[in-house]
PDB file of N, CA and C in Angstrom:
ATOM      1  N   UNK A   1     -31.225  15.674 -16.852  1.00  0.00           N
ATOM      2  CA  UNK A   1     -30.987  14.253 -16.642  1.00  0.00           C
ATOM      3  C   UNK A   1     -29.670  14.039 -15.913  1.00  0.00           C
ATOM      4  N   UNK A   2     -29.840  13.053 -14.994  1.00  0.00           N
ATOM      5  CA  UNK A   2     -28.383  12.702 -14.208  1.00  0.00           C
ATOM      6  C   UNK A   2     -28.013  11.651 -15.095  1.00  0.00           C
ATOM      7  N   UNK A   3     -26.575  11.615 -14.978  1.00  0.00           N
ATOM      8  CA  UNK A   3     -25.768  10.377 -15.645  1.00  0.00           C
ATOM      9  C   UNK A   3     -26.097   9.294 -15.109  1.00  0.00           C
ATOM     10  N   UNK A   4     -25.352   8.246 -15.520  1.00  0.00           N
ATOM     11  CA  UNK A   4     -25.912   7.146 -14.836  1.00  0.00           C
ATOM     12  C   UNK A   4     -24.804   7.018 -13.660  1.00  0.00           C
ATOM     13  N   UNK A   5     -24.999   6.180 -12.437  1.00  0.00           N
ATOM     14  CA  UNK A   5     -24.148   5.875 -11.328  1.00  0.00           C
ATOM     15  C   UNK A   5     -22.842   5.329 -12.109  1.00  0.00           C
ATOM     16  N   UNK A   6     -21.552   5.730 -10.943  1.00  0.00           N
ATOM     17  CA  UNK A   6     -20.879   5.010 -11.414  1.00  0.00           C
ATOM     18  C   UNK A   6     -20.534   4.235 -10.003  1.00  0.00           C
ATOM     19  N   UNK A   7     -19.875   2.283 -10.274  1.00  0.00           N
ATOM     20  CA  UNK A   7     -19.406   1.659  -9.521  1.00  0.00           C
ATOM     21  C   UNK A   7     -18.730   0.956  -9.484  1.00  0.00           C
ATOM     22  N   UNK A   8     -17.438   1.151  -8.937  1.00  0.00           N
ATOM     23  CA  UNK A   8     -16.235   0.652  -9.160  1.00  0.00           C
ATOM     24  C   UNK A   8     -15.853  -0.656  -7.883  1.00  0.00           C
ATOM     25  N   UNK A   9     -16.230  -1.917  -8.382  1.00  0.00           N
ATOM     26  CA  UNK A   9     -16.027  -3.200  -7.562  1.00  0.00           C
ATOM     27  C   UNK A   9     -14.097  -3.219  -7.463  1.00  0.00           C
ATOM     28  N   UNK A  10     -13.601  -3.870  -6.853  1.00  0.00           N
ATOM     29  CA  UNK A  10     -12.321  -4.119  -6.460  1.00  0.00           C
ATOM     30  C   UNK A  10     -12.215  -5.456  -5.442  1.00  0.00           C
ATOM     31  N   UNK A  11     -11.402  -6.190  -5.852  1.00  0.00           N
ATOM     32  CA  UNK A  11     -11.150  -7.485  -4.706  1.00  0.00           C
ATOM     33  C   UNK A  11      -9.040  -7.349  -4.577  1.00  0.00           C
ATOM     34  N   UNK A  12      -9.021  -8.012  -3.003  1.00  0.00           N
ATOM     35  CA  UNK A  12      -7.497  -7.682  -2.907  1.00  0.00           C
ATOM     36  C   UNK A  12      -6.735  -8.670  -3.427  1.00  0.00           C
ATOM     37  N   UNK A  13      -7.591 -10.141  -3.652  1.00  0.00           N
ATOM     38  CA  UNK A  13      -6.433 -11.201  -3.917  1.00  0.00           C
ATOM     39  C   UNK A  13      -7.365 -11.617  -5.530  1.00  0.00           C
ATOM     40  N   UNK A  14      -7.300 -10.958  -6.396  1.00  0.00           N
ATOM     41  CA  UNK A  14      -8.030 -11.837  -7.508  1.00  0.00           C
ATOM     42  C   UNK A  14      -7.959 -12.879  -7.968  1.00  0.00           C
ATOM     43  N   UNK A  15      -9.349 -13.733  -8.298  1.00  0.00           N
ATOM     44  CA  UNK A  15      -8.783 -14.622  -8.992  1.00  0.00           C
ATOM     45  C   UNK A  15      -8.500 -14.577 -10.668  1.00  0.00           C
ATOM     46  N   UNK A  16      -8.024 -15.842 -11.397  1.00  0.00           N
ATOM     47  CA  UNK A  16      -7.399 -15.792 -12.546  1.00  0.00           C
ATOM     48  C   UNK A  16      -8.691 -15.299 -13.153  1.00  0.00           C
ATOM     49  N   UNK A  17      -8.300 -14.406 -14.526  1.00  0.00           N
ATOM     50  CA  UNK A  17      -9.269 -13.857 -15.345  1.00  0.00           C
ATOM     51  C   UNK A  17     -10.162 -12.392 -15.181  1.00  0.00           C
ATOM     52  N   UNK A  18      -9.761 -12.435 -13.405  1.00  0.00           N
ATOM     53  CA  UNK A  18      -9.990 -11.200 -12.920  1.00  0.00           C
ATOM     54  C   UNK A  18      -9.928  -9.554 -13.505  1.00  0.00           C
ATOM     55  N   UNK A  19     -10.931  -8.782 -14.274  1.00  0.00           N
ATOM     56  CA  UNK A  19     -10.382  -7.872 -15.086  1.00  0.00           C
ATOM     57  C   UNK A  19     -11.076  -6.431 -14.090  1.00  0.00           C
ATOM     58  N   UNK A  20     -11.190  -6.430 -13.169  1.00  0.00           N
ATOM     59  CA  UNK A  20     -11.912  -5.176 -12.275  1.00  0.00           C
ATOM     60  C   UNK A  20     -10.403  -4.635 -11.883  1.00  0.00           C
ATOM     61  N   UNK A  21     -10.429  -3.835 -10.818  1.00  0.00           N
ATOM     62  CA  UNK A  21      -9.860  -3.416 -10.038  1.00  0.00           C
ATOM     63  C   UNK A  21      -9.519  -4.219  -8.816  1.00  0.00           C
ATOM     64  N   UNK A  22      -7.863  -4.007  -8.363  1.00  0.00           N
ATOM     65  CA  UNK A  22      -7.321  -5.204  -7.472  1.00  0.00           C
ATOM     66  C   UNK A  22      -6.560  -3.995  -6.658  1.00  0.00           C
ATOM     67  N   UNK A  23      -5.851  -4.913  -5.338  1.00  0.00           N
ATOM     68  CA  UNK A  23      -5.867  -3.871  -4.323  1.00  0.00           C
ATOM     69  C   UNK A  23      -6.673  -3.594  -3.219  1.00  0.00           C
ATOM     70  N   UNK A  24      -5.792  -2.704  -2.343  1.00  0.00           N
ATOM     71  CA  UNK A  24      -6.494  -2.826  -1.170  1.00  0.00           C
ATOM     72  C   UNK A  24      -7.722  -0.845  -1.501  1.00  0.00           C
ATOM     73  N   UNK A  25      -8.692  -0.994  -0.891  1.00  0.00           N
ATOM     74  CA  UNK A  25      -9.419  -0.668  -1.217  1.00  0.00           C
ATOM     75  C   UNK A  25      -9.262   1.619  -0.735  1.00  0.00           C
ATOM     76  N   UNK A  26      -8.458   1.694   0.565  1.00  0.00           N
ATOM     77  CA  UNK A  26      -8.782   2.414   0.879  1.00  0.00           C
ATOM     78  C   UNK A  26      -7.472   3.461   0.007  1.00  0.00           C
ATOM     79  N   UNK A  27      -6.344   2.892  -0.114  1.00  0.00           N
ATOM     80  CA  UNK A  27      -5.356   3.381  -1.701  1.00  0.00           C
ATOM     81  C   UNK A  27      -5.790   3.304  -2.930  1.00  0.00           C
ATOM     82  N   UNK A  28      -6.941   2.710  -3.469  1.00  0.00           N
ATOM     83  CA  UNK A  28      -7.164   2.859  -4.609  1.00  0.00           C
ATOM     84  C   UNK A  28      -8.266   4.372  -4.731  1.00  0.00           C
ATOM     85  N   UNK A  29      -9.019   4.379  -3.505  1.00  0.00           N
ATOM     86  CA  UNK A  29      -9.757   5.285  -3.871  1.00  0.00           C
ATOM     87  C   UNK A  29      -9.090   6.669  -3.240  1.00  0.00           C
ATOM     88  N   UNK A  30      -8.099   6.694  -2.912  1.00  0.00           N
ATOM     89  CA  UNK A  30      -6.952   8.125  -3.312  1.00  0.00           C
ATOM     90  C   UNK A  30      -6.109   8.099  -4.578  1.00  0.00           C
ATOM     91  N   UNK A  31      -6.352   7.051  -5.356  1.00  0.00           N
ATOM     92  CA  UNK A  31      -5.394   6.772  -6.348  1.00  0.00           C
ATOM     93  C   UNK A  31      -6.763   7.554  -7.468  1.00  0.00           C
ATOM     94  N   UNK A  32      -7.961   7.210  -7.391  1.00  0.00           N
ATOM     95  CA  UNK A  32      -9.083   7.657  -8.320  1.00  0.00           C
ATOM     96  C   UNK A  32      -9.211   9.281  -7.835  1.00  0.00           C
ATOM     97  N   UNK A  33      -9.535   9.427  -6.719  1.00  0.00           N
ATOM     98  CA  UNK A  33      -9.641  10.948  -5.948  1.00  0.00           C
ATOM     99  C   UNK A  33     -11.419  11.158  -6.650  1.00  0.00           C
ATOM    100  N   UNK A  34     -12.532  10.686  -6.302  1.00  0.00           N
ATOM    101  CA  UNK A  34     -13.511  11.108  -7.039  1.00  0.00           C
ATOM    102  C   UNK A  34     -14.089  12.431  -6.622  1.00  0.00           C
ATOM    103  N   UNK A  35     -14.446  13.107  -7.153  1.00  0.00           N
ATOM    104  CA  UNK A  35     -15.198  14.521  -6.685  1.00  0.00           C
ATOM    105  C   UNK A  35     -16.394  14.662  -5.883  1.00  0.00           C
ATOM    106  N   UNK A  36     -16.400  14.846  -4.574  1.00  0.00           N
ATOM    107  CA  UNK A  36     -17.906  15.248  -3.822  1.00  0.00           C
ATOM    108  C   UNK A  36     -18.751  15.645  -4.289  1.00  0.00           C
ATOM    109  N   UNK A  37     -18.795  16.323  -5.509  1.00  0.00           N
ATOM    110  CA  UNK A  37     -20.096  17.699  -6.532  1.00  0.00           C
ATOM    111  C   UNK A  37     -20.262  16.528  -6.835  1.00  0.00           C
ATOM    112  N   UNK A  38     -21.929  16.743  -6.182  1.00  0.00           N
ATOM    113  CA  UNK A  38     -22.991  15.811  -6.313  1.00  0.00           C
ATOM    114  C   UNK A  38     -22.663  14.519  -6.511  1.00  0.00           C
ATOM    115  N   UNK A  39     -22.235  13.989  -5.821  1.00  0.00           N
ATOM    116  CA  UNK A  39     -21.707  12.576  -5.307  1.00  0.00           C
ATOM    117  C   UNK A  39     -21.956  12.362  -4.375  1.00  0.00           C
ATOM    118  N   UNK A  40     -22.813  10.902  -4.211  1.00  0.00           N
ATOM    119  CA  UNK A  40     -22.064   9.848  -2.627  1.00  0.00           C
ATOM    120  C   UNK A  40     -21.311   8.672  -2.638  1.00  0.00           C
ATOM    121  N   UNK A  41     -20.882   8.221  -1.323  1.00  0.00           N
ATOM    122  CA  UNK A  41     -20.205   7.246  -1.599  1.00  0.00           C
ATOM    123  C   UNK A  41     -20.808   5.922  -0.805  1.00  0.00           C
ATOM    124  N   UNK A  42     -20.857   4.716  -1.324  1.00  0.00           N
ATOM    125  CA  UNK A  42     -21.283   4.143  -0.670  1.00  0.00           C
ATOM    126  C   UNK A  42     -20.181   3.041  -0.706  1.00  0.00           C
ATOM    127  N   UNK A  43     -20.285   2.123   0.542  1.00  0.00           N
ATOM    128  CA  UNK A  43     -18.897   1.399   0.853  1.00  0.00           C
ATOM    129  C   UNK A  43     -19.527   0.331   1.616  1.00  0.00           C
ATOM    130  N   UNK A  44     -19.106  -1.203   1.801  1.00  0.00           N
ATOM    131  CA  UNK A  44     -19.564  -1.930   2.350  1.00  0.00           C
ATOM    132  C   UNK A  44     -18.318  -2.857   2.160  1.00  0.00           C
ATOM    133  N   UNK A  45     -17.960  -3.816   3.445  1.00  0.00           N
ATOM    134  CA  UNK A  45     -16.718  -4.640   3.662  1.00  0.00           C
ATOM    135  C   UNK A  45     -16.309  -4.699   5.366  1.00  0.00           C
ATOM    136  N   UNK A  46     -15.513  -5.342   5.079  1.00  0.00           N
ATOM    137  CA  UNK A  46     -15.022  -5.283   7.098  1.00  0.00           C
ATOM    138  C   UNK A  46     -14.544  -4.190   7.627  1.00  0.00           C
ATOM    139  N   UNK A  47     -15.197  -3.617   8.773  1.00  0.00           N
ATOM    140  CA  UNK A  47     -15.069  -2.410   9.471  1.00  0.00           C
ATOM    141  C   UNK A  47     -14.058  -1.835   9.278  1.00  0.00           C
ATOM    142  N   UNK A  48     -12.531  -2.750   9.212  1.00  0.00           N
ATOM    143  CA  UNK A  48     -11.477  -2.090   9.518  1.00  0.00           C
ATOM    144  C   UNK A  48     -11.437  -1.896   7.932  1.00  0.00           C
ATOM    145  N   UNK A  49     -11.437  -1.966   7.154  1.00  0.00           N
ATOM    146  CA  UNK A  49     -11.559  -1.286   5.911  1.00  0.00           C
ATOM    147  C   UNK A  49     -12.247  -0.106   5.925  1.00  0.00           C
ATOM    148  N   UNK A  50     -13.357   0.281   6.262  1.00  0.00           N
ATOM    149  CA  UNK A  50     -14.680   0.856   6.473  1.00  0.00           C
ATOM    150  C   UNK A  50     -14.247   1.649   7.016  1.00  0.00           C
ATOM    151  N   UNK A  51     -13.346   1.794   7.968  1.00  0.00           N
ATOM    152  CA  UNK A  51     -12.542   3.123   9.097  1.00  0.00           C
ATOM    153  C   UNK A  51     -11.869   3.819   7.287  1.00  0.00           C
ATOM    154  N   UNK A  52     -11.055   3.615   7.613  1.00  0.00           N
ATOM    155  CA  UNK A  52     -10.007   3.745   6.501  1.00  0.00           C
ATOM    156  C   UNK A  52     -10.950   4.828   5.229  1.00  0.00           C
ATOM    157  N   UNK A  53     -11.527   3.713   4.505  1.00  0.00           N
ATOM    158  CA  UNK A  53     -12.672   4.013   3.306  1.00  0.00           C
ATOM    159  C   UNK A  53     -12.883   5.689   3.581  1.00  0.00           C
ATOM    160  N   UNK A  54     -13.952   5.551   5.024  1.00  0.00           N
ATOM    161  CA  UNK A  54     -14.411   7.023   5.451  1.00  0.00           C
ATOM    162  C   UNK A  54     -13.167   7.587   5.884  1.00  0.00           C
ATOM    163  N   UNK A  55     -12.485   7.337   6.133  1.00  0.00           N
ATOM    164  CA  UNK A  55     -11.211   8.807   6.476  1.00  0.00           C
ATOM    165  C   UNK A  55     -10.880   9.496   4.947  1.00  0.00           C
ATOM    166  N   UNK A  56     -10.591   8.680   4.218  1.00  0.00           N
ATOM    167  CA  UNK A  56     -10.152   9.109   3.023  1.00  0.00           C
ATOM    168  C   UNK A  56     -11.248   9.840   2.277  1.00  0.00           C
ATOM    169  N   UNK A  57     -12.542   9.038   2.469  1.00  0.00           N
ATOM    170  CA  UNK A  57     -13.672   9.993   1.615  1.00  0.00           C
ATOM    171  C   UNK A  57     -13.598  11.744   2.767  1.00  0.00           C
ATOM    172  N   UNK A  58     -13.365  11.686   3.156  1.00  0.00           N
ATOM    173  CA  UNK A  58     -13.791  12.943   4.295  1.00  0.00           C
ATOM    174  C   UNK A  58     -12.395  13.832   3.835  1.00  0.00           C
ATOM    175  N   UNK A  59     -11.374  13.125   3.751  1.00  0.00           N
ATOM    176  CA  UNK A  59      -9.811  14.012   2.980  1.00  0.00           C
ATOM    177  C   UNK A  59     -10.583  14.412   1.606  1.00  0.00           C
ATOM    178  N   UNK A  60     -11.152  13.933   1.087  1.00  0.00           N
ATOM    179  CA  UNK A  60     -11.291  13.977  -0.366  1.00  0.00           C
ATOM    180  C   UNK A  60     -12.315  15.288  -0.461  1.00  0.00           C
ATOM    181  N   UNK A  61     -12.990  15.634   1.288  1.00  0.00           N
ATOM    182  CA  UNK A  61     -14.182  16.826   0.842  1.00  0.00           C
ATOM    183  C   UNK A  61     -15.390  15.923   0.750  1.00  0.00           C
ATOM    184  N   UNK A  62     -15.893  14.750   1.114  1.00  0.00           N
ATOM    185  CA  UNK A  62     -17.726  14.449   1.319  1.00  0.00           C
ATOM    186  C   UNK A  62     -17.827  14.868   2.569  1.00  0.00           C
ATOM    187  N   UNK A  63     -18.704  14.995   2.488  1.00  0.00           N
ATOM    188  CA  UNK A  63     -19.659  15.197   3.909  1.00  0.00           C
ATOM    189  C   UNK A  63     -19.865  14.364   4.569  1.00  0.00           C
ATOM    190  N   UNK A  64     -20.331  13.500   5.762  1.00  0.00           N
ATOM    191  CA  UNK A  64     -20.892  13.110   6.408  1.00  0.00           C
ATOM    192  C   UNK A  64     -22.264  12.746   5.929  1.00  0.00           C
ATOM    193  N   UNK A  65     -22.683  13.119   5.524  1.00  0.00           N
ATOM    194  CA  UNK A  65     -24.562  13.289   4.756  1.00  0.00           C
ATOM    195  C   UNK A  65     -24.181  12.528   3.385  1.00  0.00           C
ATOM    196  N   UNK A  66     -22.799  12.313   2.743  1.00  0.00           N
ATOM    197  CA  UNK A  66     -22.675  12.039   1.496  1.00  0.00           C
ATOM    198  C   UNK A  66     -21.993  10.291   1.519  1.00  0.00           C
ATOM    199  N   UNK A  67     -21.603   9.980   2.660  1.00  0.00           N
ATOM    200  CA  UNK A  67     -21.158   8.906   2.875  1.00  0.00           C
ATOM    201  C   UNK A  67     -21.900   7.781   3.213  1.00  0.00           C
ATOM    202  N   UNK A  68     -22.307   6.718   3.049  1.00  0.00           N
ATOM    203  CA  UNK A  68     -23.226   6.107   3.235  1.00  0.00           C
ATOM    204  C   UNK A  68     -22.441   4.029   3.471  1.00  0.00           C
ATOM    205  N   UNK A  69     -22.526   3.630   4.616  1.00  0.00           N
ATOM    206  CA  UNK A  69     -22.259   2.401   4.319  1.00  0.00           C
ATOM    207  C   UNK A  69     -22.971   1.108   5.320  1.00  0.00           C
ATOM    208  N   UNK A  70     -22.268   0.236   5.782  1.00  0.00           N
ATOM    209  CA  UNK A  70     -23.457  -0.685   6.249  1.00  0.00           C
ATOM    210  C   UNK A  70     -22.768  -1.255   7.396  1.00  0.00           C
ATOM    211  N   UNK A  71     -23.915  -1.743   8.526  1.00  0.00           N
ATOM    212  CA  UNK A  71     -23.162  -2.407   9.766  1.00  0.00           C
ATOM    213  C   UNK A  71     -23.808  -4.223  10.030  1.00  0.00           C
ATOM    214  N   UNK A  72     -24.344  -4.595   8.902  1.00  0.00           N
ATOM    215  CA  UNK A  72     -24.921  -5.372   9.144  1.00  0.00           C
ATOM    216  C   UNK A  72     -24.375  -6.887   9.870  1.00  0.00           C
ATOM    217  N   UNK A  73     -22.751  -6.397   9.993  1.00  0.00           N
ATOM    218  CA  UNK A  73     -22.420  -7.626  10.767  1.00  0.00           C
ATOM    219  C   UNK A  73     -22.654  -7.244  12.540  1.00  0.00           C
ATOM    220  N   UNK A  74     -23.684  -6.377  12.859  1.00  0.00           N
ATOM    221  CA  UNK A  74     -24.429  -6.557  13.867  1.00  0.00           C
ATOM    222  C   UNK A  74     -25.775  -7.474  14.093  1.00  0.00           C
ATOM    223  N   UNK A  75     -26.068  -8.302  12.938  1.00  0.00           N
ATOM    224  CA  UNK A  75     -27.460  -9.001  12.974  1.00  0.00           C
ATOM    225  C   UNK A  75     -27.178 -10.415  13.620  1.00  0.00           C
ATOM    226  N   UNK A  76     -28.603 -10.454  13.658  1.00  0.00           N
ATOM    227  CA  UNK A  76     -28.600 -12.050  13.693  1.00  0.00           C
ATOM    228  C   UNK A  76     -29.830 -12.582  13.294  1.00  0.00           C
ATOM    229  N   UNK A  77     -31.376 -12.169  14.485  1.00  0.00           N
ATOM    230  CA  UNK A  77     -32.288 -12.354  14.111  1.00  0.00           C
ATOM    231  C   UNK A  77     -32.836 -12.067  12.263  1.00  0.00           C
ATOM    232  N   UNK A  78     -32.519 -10.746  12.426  1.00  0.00           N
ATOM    233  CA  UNK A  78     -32.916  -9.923  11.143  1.00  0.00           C
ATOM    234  C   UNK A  78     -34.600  -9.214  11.319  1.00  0.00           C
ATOM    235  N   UNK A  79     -35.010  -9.395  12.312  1.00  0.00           N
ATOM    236  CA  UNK A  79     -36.391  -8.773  12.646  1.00  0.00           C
ATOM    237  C   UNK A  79     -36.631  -8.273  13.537  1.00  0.00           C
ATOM    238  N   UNK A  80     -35.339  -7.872  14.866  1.00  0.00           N
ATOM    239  CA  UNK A  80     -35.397  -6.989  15.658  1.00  0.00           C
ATOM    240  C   UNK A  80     -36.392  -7.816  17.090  1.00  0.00           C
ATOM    241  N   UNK A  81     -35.970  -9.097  17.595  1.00  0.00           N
ATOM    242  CA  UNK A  81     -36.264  -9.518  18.665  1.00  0.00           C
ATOM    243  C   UNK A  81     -35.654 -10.095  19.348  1.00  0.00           C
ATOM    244  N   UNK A  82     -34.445 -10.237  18.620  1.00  0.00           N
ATOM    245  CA  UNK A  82     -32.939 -10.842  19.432  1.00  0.00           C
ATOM    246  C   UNK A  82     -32.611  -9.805  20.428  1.00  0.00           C
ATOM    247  N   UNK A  83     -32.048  -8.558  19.949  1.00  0.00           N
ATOM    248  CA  UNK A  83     -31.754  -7.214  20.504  1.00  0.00           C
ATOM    249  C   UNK A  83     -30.206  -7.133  20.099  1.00  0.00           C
ATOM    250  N   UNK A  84     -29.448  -8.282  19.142  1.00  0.00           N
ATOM    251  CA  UNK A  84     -28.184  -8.202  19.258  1.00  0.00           C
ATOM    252  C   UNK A  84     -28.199  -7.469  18.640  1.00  0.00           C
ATOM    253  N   UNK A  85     -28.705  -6.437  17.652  1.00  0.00           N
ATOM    254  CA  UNK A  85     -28.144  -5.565  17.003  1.00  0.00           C
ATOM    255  C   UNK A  85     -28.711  -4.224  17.338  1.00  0.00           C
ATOM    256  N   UNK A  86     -28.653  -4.142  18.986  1.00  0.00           N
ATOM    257  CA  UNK A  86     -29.457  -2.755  18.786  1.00  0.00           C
ATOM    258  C   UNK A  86     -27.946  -1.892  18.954  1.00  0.00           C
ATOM    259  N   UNK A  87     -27.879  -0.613  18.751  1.00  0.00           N
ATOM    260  CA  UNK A  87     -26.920   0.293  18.850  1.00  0.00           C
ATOM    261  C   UNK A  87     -27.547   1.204  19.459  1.00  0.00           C
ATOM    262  N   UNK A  88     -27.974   1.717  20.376  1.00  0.00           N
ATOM    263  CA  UNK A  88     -28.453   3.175  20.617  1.00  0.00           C
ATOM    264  C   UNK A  88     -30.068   2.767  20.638  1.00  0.00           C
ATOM    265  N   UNK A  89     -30.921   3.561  20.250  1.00  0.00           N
ATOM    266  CA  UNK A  89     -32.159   3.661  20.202  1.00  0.00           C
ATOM    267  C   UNK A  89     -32.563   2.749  19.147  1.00  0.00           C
ATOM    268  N   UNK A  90     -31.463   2.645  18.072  1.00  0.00           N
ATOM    269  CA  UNK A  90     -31.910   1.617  16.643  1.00  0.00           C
ATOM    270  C   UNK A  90     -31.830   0.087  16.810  1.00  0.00           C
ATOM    271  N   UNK A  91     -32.382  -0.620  16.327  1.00  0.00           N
ATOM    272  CA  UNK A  91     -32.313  -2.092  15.672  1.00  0.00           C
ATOM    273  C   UNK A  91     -31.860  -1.979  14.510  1.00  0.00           C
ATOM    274  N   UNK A  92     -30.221  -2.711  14.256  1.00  0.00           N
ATOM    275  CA  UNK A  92     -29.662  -2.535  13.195  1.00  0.00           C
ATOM    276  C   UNK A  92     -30.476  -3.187  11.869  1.00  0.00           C
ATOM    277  N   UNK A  93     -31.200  -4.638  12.667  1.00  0.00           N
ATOM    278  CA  UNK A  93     -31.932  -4.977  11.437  1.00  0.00           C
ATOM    279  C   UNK A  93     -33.165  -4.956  10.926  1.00  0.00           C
ATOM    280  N   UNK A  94     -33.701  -3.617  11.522  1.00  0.00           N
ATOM    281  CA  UNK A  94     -34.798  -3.060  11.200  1.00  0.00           C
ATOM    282  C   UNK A  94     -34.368  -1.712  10.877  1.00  0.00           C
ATOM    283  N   UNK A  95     -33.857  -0.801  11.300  1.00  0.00           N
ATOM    284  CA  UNK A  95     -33.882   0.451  10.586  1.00  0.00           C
ATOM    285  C   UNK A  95     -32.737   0.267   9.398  1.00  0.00           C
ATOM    286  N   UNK A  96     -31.792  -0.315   9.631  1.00  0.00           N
ATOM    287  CA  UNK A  96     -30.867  -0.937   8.993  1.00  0.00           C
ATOM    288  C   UNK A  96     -30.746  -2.070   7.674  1.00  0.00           C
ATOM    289  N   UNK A  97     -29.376  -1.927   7.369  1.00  0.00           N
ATOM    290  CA  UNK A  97     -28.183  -1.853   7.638  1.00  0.00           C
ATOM    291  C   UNK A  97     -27.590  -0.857   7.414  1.00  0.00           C
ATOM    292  N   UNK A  98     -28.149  -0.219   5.889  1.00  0.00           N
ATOM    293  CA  UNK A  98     -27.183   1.349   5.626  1.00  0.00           C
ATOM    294  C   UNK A  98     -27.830   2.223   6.295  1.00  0.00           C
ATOM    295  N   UNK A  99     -26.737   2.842   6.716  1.00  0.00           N
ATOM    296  CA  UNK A  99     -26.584   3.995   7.822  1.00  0.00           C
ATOM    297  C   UNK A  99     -25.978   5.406   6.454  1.00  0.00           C
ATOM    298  N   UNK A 100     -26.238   6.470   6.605  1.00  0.00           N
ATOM    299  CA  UNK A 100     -25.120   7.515   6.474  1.00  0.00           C
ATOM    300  C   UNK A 100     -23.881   7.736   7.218  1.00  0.00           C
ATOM    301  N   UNK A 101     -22.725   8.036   7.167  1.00  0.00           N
ATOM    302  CA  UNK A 101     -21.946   8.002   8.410  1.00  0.00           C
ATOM    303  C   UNK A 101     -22.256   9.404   9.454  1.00  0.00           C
ATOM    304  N   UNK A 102     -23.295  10.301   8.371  1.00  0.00           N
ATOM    305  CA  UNK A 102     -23.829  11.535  10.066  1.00  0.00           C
ATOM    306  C   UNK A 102     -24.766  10.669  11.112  1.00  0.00           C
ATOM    307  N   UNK A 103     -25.465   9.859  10.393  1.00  0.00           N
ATOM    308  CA  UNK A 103     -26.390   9.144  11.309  1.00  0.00           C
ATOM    309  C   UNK A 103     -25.491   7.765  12.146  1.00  0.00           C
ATOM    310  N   UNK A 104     -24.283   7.165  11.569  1.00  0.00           N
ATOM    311  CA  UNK A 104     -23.725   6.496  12.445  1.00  0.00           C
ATOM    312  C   UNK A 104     -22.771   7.406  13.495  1.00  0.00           C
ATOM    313  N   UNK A 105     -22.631   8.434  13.195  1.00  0.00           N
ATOM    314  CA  UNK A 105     -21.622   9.111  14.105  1.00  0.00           C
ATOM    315  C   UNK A 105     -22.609   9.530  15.290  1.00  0.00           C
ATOM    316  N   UNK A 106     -23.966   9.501  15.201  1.00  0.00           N
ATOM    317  CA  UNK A 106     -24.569   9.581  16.538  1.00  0.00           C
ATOM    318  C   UNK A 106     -24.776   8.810  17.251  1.00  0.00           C
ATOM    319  N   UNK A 107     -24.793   7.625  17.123  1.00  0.00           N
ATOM    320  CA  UNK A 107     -24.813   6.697  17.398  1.00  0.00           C
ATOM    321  C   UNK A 107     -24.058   6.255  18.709  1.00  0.00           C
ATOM    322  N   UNK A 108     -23.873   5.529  20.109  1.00  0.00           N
ATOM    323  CA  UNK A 108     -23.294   5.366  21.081  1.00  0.00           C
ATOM    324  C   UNK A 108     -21.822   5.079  20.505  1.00  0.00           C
ATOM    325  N   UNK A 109     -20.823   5.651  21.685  1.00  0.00           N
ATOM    326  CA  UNK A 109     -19.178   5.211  21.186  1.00  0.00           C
ATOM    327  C   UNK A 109     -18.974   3.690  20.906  1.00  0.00           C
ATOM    328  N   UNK A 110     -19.554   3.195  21.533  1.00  0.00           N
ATOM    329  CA  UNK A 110     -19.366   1.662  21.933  1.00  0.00           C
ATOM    330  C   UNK A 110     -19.579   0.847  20.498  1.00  0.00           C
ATOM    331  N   UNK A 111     -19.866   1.477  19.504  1.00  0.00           N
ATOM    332  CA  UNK A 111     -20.290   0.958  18.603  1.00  0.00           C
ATOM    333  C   UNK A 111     -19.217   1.404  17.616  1.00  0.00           C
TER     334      UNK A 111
END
C-alpha cells in the first residue's frame, strides 16, 4: 500500500486566521527539501514562480519525468479552435494543461 499524498498549500500575503504555510513559495520548498524516492511534484501559479519552483525541484534530485505542472494561462477557447494556445504540435487546451516538465522542455523555445 502507498501512503496517502501529501500537499502542502502556501499563500504569500495571508489572510487573518490563516493557519497553512506563508511565504514565497520557491524558499519554502528548500526550507522542506522533500525527497525524489518515489515522489512527484506538482506545482501550479504564475510562471515566474514556476521557473524558480522547477529549478529548485531539479537541485533537490527530481527528474524531469517527476515534475509535473500547468500552462493553462495559454487558453482561451478551451476546445482547441482559437489556436491561441497551440505551443508546438499541441493545443494547450486539449492535450492540456498539465504538462510534465520532460514533455514541456520539448516543446518550442518561444514558449
Amino acid at each position: 500500500l502507498r501512503s496517502p499524498p501529501r500537499c502542502n498549500s502556501q499563500v504569500d500575503a495571508p489572510e487573518e486566521g490563516w493557519q497553512g504555510y506563508t511565504g514565497f513559495v520557491p524558499a519554502n520548498l528548500m526550507d522542506k527539501a522533500p525527497s525524489p524516492d518515489s515522489a512527484v511534484a506538482i506545482t501550479c501559479g504564475p510562471p515566474i514562480m514556476i521557473k524558480f519552483v522547477i529549478q529548485n525541484l531539479q537541485a533537490l534530485g527530481f527528474a524531469d519525468e517527476q515534475i509535473y505542472t500547468t500552462i493553462e494561462n495559454k487558453m482561451k477557447c478551451g476546445v482547441g479552435k482559437c489556436g491561441r494556445c497551440n505551443v508546438g504540435k499541441d493545443y494547450v487546451c486539449v492535450k492540456g494543461p498539465v504538462y510534465s516538465w520532460a514533455e514541456l522542455r520539448s516543446l518550442p523555445q518561444e514558449y
